[in-house]
C-alpha atoms as a PDB file:
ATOM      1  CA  UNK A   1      91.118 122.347  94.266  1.00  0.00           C
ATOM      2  CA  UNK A   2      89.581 120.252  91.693  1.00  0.00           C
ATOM      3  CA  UNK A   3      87.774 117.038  92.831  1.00  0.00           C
ATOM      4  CA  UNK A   4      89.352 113.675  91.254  1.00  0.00           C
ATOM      5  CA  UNK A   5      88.906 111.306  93.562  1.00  0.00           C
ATOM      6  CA  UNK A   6      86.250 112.866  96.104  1.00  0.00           C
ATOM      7  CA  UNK A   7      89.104 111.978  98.723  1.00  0.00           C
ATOM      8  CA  UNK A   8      90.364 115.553  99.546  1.00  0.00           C
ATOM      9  CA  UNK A   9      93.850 113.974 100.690  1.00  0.00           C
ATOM     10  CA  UNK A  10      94.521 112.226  97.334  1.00  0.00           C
ATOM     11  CA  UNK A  11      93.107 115.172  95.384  1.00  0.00           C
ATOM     12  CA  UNK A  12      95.511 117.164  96.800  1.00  0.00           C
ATOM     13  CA  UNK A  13      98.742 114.803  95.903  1.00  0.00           C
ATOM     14  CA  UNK A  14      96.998 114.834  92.824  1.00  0.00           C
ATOM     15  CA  UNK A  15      97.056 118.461  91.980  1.00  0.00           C
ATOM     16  CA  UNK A  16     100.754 118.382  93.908  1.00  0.00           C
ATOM     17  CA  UNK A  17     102.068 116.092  90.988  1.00  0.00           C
ATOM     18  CA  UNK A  18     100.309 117.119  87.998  1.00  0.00           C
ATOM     19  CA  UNK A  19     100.228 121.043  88.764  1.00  0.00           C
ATOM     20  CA  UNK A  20     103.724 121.611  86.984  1.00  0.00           C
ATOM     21  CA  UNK A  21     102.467 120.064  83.578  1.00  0.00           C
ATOM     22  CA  UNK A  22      98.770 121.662  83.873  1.00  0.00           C
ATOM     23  CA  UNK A  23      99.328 122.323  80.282  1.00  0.00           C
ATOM     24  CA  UNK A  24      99.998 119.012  78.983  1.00  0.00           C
ATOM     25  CA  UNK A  25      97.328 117.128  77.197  1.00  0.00           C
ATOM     26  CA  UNK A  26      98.703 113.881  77.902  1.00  0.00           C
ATOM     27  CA  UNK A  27      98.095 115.053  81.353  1.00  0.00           C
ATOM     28  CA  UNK A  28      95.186 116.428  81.013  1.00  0.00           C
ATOM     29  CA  UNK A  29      93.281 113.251  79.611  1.00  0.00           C
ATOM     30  CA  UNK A  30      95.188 111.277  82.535  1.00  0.00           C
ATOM     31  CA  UNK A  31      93.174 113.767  85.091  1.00  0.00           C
ATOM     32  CA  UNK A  32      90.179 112.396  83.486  1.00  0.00           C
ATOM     33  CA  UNK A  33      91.444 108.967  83.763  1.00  0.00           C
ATOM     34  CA  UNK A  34      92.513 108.928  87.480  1.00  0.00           C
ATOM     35  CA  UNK A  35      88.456 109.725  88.201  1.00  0.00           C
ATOM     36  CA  UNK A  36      87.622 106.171  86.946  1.00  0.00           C
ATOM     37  CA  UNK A  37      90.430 104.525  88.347  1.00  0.00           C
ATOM     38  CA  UNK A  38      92.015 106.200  91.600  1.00  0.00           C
ATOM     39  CA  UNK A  39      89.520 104.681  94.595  1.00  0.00           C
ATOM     40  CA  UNK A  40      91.915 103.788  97.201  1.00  0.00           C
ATOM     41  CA  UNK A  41      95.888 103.310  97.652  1.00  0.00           C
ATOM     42  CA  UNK A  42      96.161 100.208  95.652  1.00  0.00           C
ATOM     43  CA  UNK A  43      94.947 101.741  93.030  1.00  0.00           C
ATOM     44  CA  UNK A  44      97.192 104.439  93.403  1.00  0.00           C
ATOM     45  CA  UNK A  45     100.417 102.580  93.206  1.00  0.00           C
ATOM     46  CA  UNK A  46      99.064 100.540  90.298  1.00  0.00           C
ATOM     47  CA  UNK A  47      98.110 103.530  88.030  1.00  0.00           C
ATOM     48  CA  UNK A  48     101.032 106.120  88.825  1.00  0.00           C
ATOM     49  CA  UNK A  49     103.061 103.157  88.457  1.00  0.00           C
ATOM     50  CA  UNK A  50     102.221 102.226  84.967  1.00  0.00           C
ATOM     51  CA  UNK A  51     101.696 105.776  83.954  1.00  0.00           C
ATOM     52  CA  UNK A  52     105.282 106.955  84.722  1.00  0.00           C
ATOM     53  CA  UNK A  53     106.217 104.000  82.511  1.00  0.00           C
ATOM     54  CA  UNK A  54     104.620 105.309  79.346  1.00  0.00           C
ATOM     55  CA  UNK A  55     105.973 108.398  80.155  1.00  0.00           C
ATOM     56  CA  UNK A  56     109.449 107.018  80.489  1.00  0.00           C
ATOM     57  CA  UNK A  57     108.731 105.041  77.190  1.00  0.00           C
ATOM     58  CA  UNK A  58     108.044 108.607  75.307  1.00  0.00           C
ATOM     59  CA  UNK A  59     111.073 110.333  77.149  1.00  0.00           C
ATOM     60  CA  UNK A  60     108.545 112.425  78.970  1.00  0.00           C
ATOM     61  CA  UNK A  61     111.095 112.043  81.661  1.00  0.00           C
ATOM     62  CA  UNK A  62     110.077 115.080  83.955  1.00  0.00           C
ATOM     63  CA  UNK A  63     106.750 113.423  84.170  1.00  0.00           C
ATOM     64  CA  UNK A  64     107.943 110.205  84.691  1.00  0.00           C
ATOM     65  CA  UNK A  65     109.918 110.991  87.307  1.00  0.00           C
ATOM     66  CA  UNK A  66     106.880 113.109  88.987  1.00  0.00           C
ATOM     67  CA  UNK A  67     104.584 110.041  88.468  1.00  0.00           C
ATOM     68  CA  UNK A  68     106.614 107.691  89.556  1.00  0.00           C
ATOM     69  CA  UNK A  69     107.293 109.758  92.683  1.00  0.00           C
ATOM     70  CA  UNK A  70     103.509 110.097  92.828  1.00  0.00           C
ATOM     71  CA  UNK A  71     103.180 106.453  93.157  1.00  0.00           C
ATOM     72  CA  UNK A  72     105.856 105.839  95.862  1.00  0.00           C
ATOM     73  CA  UNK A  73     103.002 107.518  98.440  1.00  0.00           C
ATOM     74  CA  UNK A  74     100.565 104.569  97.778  1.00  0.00           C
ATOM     75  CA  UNK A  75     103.567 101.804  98.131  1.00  0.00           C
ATOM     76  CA  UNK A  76     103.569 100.566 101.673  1.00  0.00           C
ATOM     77  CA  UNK A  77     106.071  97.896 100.652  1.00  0.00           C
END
C-alpha cells in the first residue's frame, strides 16, 4: 500500500477511494496533493469535500460521488 499520509488507517481509505480511477491524472496529481494536506480528520473532510466539488463541476461524477463519500468518514457532524 502506498504511504500518503504515514497514517496506515487513512492510507488505506485512501487507496479504497482512489483505486477505481488509478488511471486518472486528475487523480493522480490529487495523490500527490493529499501528502501535503491530509494530517488528521479535519483535514480530511475539508479536502475530499472540496475535491468532489470540482469533480462535480467537470461532470467527473463517478469521482465525485467516490470523493464525496470519501469525505463523509472524516465528518463527525
Amino acid at each position: 500500500m502506498k504511504t500518503i499520509t504515514g497514517n496506515r488507517q487513512l492510507d488505506f481509505q485512501i487507496a479504497r477511494f482512489t483505486m477505481p480511477f488509478a488511471n486518472d491524472q486528475e487523480v493522480i496529481n490529487d495523490l500527490r496533493d493529499m501528502k501535503l494536506h491530509i494530517n488528521n480528520l479535519d483535514d480530511w473532510y475539508n479536502w475530499w469535500s472540496v475535491h468532489a466539488r470540482d469533480y462535480e463541476k467537470k461532470q467527473k461524477f463517478a469521482i465525485a460521488a467516490n470523493y464525496y463519500k470519501a469525505a463523509y468518514l472524516g465528518d463527525d457532524s
